[in-house]
N, C-alpha and C. Protein backbone atom coordinates (compact mmCIF):
# COMPACT_ATOMS: atom_id res chain seq x y z
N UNK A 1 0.84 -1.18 0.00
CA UNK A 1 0.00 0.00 0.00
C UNK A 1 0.89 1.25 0.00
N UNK A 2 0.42 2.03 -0.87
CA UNK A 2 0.98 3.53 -0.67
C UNK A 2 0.20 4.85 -0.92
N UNK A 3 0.68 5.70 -0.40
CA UNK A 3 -0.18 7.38 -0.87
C UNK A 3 0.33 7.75 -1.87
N UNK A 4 -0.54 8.10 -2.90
CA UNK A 4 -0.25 8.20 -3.90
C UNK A 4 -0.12 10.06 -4.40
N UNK A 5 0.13 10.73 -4.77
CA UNK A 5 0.29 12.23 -5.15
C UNK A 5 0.04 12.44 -5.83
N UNK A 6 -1.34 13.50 -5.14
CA UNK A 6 -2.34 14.24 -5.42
C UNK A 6 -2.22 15.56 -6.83
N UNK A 7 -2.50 15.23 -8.38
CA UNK A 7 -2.52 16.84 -8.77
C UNK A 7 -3.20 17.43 -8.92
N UNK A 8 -2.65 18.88 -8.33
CA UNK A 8 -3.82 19.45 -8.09
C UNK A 8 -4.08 20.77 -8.99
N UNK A 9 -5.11 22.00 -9.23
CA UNK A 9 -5.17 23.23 -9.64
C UNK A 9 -4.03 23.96 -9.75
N UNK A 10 -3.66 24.53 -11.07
CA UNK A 10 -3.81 24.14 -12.28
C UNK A 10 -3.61 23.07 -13.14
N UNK A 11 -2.49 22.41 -12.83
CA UNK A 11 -2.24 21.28 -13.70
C UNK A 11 -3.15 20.70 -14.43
N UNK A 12 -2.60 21.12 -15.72
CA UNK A 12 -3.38 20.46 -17.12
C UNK A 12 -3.65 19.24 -17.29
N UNK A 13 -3.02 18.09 -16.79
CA UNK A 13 -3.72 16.87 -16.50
C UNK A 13 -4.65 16.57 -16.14
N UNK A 14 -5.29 17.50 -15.04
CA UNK A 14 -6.68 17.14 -14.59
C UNK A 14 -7.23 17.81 -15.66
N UNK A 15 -7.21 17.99 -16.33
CA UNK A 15 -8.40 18.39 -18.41
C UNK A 15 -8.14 17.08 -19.26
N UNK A 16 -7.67 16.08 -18.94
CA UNK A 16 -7.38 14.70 -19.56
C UNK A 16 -8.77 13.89 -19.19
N UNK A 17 -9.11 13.48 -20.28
CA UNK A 17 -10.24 12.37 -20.44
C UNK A 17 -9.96 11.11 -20.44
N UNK A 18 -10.21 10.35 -19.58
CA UNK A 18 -9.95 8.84 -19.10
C UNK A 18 -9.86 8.37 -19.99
N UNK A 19 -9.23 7.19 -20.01
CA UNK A 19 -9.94 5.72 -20.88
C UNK A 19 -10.43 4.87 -20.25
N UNK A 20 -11.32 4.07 -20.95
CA UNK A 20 -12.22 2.80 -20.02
C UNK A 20 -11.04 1.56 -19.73
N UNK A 21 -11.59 1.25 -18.58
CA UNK A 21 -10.52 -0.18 -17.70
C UNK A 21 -10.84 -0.84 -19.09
N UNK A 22 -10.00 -1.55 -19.79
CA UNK A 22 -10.01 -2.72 -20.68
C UNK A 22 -10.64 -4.06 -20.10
N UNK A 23 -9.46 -4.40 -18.88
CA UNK A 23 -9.58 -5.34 -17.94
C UNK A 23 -9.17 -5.15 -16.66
N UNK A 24 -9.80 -6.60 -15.98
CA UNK A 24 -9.85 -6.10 -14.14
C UNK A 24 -9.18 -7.18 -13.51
N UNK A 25 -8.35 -6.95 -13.32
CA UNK A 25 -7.41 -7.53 -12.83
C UNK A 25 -6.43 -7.41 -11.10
N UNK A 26 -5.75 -8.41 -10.67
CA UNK A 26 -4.90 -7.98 -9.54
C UNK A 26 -4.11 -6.51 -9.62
N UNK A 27 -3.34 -6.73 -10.62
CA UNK A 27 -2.73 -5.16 -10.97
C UNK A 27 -4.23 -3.90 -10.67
N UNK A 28 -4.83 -3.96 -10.99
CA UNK A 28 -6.23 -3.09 -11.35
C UNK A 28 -6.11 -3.01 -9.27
N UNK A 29 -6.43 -4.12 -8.98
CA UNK A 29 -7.36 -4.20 -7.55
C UNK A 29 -5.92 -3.40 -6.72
N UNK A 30 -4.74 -3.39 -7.08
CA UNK A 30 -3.87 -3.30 -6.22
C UNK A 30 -3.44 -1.46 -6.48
N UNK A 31 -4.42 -1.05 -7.34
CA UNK A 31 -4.29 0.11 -7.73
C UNK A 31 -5.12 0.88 -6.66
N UNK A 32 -6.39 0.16 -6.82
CA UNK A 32 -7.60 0.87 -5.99
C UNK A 32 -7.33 0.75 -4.52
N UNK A 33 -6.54 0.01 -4.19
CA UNK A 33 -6.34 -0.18 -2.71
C UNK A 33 -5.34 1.02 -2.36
N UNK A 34 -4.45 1.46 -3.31
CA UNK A 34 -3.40 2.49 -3.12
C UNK A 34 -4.51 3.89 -3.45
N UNK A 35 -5.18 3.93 -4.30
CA UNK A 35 -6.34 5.04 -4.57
C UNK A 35 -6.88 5.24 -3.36
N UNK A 36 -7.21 4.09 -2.76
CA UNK A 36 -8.27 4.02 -1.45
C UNK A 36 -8.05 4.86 -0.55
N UNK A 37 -6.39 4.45 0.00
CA UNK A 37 -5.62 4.85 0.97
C UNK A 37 -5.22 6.09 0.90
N UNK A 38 -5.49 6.80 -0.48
CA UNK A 38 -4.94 7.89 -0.35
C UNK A 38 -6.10 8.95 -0.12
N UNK A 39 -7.47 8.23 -0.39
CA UNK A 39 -8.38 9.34 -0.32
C UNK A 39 -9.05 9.43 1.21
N UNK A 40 -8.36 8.22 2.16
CA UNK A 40 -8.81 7.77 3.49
C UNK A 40 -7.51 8.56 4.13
N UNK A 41 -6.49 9.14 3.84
CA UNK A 41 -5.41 10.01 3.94
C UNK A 41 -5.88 11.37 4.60
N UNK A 42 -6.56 11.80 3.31
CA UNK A 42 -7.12 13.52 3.26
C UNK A 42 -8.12 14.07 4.48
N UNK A 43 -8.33 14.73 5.59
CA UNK A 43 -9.22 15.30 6.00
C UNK A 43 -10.53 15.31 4.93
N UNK A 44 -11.69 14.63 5.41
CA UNK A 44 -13.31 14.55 5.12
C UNK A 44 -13.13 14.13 3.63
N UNK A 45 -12.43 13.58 3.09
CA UNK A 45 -12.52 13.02 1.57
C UNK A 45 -13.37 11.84 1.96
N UNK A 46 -14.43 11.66 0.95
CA UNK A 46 -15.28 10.80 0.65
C UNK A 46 -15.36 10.60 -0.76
N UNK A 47 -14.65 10.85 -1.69
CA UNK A 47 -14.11 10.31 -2.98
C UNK A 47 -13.40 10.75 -4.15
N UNK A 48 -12.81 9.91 -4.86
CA UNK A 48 -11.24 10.38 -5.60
C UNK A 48 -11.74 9.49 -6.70
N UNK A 49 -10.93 9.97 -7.79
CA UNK A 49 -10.92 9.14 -8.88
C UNK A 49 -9.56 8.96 -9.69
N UNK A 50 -9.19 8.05 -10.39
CA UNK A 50 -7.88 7.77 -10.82
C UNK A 50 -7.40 9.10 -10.94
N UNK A 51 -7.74 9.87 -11.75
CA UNK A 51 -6.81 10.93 -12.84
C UNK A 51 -6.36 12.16 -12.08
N UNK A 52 -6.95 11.64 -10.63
CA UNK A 52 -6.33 13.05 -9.60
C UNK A 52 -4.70 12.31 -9.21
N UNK A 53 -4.46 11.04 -9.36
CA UNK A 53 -3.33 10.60 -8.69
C UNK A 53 -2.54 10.67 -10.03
N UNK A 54 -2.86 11.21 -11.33
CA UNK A 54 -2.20 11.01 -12.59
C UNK A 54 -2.27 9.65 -13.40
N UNK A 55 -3.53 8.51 -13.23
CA UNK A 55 -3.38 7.86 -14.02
C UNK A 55 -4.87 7.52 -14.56
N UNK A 56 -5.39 7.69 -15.62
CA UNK A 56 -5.90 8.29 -16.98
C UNK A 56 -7.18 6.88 -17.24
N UNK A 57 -7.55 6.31 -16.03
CA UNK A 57 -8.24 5.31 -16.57
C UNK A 57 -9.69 5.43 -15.72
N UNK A 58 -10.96 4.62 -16.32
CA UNK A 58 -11.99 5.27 -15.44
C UNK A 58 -12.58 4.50 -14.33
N UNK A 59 -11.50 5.21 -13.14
CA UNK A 59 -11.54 4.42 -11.91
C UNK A 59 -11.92 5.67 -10.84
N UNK A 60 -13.37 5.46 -9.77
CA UNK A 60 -13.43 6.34 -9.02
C UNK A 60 -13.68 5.72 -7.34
N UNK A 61 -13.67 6.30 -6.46
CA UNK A 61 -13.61 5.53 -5.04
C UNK A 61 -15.26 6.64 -4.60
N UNK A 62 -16.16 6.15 -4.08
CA UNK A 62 -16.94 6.94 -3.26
C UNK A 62 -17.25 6.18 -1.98
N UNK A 63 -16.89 6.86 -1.05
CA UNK A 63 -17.64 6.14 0.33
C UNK A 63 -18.09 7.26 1.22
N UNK A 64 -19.65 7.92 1.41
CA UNK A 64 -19.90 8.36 1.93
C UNK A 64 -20.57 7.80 3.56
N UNK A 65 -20.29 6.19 3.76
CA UNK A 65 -20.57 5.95 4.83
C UNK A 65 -20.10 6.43 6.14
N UNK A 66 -19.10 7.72 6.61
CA UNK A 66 -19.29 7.79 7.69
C UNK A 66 -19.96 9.65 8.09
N UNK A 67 -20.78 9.86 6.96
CA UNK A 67 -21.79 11.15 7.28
C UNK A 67 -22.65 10.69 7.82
N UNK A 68 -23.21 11.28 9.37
CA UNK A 68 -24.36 10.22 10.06
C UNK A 68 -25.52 10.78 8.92
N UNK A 69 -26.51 9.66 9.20
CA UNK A 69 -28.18 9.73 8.68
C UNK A 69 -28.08 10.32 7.44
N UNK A 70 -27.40 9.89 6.20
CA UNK A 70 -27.73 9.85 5.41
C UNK A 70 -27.56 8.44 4.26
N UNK A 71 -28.42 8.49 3.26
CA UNK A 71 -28.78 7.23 2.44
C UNK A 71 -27.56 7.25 1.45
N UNK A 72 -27.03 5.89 1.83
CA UNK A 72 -25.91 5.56 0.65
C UNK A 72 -25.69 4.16 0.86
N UNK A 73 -25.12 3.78 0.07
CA UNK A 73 -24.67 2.43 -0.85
C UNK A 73 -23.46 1.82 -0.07
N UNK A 74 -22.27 2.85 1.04
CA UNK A 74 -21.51 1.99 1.54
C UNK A 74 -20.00 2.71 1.04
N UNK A 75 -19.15 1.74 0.92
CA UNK A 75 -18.09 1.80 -0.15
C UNK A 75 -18.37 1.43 -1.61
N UNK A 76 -18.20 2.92 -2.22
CA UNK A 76 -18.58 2.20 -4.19
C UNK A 76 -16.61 2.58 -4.74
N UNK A 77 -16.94 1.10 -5.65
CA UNK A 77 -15.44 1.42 -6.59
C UNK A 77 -16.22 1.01 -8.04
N UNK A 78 -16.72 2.00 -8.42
CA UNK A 78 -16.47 2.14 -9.68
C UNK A 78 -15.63 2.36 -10.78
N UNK A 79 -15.87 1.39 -11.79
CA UNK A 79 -15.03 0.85 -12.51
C UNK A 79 -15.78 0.97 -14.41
N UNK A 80 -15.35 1.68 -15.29
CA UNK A 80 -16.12 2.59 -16.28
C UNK A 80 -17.81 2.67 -15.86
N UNK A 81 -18.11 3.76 -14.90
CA UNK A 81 -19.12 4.10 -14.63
C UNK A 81 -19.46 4.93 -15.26
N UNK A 82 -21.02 4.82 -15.65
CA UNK A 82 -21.85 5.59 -16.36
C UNK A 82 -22.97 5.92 -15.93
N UNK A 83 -23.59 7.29 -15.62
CA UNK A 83 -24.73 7.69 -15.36
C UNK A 83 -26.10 7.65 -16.69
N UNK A 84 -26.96 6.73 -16.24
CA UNK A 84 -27.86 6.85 -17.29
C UNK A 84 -29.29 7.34 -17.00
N UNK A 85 -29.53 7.29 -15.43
CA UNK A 85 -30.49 8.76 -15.57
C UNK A 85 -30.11 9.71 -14.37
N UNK A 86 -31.04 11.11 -14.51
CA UNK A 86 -31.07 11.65 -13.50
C UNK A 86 -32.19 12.63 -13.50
N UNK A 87 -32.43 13.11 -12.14
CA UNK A 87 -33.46 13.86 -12.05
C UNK A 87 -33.43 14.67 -10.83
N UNK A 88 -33.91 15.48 -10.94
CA UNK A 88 -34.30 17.26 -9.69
C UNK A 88 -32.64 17.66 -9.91
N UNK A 89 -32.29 19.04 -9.47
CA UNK A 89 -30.97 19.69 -9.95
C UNK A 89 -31.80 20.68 -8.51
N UNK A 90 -30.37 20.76 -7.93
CA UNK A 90 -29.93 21.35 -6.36
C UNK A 90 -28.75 22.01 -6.52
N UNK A 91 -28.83 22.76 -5.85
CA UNK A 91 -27.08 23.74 -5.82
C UNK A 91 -26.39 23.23 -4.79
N UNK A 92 -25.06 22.95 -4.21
CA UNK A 92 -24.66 22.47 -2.94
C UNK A 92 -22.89 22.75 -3.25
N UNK A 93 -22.80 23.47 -1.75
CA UNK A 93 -21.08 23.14 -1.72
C UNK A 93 -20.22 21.96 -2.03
N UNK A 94 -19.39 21.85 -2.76
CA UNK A 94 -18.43 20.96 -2.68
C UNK A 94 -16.62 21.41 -2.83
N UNK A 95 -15.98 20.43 -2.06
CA UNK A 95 -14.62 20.64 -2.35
C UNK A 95 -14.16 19.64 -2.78
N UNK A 96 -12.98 20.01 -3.25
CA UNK A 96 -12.12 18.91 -3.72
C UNK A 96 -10.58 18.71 -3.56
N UNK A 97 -9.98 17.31 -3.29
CA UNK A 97 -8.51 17.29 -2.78
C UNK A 97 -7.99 17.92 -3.95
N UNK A 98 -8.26 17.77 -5.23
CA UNK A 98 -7.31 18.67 -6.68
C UNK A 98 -7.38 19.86 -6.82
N UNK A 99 -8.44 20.98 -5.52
CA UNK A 99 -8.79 21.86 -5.65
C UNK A 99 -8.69 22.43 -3.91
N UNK A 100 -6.82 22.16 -3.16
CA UNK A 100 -7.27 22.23 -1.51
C UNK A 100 -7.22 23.30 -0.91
N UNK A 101 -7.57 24.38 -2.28
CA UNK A 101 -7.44 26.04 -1.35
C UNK A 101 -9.24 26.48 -1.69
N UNK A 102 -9.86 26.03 -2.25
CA UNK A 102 -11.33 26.57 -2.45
C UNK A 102 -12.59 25.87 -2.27
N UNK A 103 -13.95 26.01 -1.97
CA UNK A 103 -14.90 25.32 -2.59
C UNK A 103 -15.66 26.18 -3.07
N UNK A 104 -16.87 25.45 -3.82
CA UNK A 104 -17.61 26.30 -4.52
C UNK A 104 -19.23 26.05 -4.24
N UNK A 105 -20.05 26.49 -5.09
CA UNK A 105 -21.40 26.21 -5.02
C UNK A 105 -21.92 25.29 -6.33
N UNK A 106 -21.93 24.38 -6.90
CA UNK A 106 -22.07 23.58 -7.89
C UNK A 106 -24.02 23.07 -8.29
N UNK A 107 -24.43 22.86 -9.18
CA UNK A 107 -25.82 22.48 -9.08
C UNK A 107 -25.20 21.13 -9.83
N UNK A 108 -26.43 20.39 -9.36
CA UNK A 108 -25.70 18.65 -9.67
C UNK A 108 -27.44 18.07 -9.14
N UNK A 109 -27.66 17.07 -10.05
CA UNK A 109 -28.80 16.45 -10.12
C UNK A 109 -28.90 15.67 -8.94
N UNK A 110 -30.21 15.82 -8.02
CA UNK A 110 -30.36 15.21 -6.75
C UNK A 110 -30.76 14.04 -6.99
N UNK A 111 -31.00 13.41 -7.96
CA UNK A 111 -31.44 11.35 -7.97
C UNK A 111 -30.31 11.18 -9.45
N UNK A 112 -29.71 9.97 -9.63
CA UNK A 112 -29.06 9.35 -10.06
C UNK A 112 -29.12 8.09 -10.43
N UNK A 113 -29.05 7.17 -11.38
CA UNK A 113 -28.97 5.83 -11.54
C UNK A 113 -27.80 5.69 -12.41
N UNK A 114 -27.05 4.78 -12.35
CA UNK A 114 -25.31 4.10 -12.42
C UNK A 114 -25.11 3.00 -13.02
N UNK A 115 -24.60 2.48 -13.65
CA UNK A 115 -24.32 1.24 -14.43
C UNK A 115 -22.79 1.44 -14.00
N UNK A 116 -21.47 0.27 -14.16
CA UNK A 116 -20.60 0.30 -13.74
C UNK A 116 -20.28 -1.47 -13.68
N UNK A 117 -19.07 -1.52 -13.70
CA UNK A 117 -18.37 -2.67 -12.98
C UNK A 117 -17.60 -2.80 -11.48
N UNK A 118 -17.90 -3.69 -11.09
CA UNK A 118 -17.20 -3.43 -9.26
C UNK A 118 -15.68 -3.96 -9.73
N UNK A 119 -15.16 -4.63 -8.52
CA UNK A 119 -13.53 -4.82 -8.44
C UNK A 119 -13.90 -6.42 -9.24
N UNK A 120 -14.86 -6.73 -9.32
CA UNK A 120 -14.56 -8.15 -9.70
C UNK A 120 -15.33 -8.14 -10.80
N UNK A 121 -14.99 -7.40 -11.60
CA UNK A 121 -15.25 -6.94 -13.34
C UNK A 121 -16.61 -7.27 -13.71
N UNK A 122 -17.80 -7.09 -12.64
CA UNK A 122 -18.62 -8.16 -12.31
C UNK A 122 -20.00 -6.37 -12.89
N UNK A 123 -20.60 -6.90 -13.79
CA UNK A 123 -21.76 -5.87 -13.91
C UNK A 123 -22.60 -4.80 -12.70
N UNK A 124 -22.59 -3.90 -12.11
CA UNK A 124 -23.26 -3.32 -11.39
C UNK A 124 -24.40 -2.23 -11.49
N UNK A 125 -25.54 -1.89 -11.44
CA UNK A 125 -26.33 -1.15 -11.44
C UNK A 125 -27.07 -0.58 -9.87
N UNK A 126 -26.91 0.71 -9.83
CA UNK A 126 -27.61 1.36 -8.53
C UNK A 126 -27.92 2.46 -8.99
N UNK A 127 -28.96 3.25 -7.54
CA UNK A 127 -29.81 4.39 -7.55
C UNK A 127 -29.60 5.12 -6.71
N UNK A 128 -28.70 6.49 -7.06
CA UNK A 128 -28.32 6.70 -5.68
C UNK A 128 -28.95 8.59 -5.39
N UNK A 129 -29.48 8.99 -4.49
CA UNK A 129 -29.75 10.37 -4.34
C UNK A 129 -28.81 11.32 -3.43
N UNK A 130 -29.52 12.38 -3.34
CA UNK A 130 -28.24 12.95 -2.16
C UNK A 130 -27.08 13.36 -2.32
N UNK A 131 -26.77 13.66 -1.13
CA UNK A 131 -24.99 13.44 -0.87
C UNK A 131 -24.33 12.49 -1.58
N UNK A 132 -24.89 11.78 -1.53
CA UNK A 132 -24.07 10.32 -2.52
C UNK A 132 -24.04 10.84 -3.77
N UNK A 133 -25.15 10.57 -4.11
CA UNK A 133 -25.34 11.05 -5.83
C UNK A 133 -24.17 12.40 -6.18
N UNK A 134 -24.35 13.46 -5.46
CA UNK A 134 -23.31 14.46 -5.60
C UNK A 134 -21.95 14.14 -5.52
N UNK A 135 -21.84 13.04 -4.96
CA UNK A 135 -20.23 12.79 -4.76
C UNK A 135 -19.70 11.92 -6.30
N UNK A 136 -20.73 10.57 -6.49
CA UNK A 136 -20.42 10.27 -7.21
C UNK A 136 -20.82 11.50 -8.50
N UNK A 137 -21.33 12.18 -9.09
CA UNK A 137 -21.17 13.06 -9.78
C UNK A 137 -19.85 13.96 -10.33
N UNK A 138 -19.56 14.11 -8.86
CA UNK A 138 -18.06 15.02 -8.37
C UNK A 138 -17.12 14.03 -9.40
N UNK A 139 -16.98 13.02 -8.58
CA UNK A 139 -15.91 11.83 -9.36
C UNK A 139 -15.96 11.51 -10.81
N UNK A 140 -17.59 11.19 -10.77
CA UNK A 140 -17.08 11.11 -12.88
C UNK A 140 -17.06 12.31 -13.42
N UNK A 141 -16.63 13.66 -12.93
CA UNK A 141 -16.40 14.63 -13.55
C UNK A 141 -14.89 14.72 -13.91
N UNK A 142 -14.62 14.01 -12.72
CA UNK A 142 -12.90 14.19 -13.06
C UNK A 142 -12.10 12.98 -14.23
N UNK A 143 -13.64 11.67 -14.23
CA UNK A 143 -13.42 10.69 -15.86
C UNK A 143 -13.02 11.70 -16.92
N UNK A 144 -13.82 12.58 -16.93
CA UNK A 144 -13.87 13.54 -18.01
C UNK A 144 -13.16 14.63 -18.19
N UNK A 145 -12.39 14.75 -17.44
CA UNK A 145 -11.60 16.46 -17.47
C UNK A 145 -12.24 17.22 -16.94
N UNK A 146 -12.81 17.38 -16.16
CA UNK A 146 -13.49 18.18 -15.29
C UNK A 146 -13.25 18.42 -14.06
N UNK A 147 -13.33 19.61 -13.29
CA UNK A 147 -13.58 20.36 -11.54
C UNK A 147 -14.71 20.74 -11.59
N UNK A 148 -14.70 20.60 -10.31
CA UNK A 148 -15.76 21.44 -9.82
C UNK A 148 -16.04 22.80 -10.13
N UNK A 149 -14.87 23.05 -10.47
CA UNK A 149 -14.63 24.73 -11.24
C UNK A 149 -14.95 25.09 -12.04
N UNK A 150 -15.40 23.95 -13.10
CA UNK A 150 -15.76 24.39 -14.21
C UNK A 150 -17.26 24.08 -14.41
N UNK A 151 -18.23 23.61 -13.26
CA UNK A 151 -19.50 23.97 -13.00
C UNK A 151 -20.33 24.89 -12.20
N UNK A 152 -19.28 25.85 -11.84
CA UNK A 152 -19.48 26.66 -10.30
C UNK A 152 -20.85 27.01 -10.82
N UNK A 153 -21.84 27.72 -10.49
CA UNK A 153 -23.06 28.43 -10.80
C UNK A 153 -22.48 30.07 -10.99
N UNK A 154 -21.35 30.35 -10.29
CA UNK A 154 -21.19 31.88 -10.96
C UNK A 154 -19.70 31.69 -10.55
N UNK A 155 -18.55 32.25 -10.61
CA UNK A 155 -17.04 32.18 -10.49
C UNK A 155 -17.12 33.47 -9.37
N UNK A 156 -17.79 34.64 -9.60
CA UNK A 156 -17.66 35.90 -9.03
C UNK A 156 -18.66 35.52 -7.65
N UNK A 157 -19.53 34.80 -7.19
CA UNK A 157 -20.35 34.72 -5.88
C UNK A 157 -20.60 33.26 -5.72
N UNK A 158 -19.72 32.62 -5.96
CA UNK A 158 -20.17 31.00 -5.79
C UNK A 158 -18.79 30.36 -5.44
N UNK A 159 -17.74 30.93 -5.27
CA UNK A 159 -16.02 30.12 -5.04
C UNK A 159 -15.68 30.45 -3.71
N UNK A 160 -15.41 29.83 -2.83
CA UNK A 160 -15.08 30.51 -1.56
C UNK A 160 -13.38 29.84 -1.19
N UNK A 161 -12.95 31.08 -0.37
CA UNK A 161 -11.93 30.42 0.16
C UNK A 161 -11.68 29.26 1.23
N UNK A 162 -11.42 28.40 1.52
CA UNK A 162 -11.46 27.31 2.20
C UNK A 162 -10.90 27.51 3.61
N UNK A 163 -11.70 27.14 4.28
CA UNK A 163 -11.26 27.48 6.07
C UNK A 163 -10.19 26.09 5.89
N UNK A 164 -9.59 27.14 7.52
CA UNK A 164 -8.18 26.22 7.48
C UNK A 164 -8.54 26.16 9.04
N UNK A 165 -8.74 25.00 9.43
CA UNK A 165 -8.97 24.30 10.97
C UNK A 165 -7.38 24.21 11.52
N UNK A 166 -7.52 24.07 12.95
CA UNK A 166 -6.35 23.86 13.26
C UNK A 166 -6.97 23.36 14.05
């Protein structure tokens, strides 16, 4: 296992569009376990996807299981995930580890349904709303070359600077 390094704003890599896993394999599983660890690393990360650690394939981690009382699925490792429906659109903060000086205000569809492969190259379909749904959203944005930045709802009243806890 290792932590893997994070790139972050600006770097032009994160504008790189994945490619789909071919195949799923030990190499594959021994990737996501180093992905895992690195997003279980970060203060309040609840999910990462390959192309923040620099490698270009469409692999994302979501686990929003430890936000109390809300509805989710657990640990998801999606593996070429695809959203094929969605429905209601909400505005909501989000941050991101490729992005660890800001968050923003983003609108992102509140119900979701997912097609995908798990770690064991094995067909998956779920329905996810919420917090969840927004996270996984967050993640296949970054399949695609995408931040959060580049959905803000306005750049001039929607980007905030990021509190720094001590």
């Amino acid at each position: 296992m290792a932590l893997l390094s994070i790139l972050t704003y600006p770097d032009e890599r994160l504008k790189q569009v994945s490619e789909d896993v071919e195949l799923v394999d030990d190499e594959l599983r021994a990737f996501i376990i180093d992905l895992e660890e690195t997003m279980r690393s970060g203060p309040g990360g609840v999910g990462i996807a390959a192309p923040q650690v620099g490698k270009f394939i469409r692999v994302a981690i979501v686990d929003v299981s430890a936000k109390p009382k809300i509805e989710q699925h657990g640990r998801l490792v999606l593996i070429n995930p695809e959203i094929t429906k969605w429905d209601g659109m909400k505005v909501g903060r989000e941050g991101c580890m490729s992005v660890p000086d800001f968050t923003g205000n983003v609108i992102r569809a509140e119900q979701i349904k997912l097609n995908y492969l798990d770690e064991q190259g094995e067909s998956q379909s779920l329905e996810s709303s919420g917090y969840e749904a927004r996270a996984i959203q967050h993640e296949l944005d970054h399949l695609d070359g995408m931040l959060f930045l580049d959905r803000l709802v306005s750049r001039r009243n929607d980007l905030f600077k990021r509190k720094v806890y001590k």
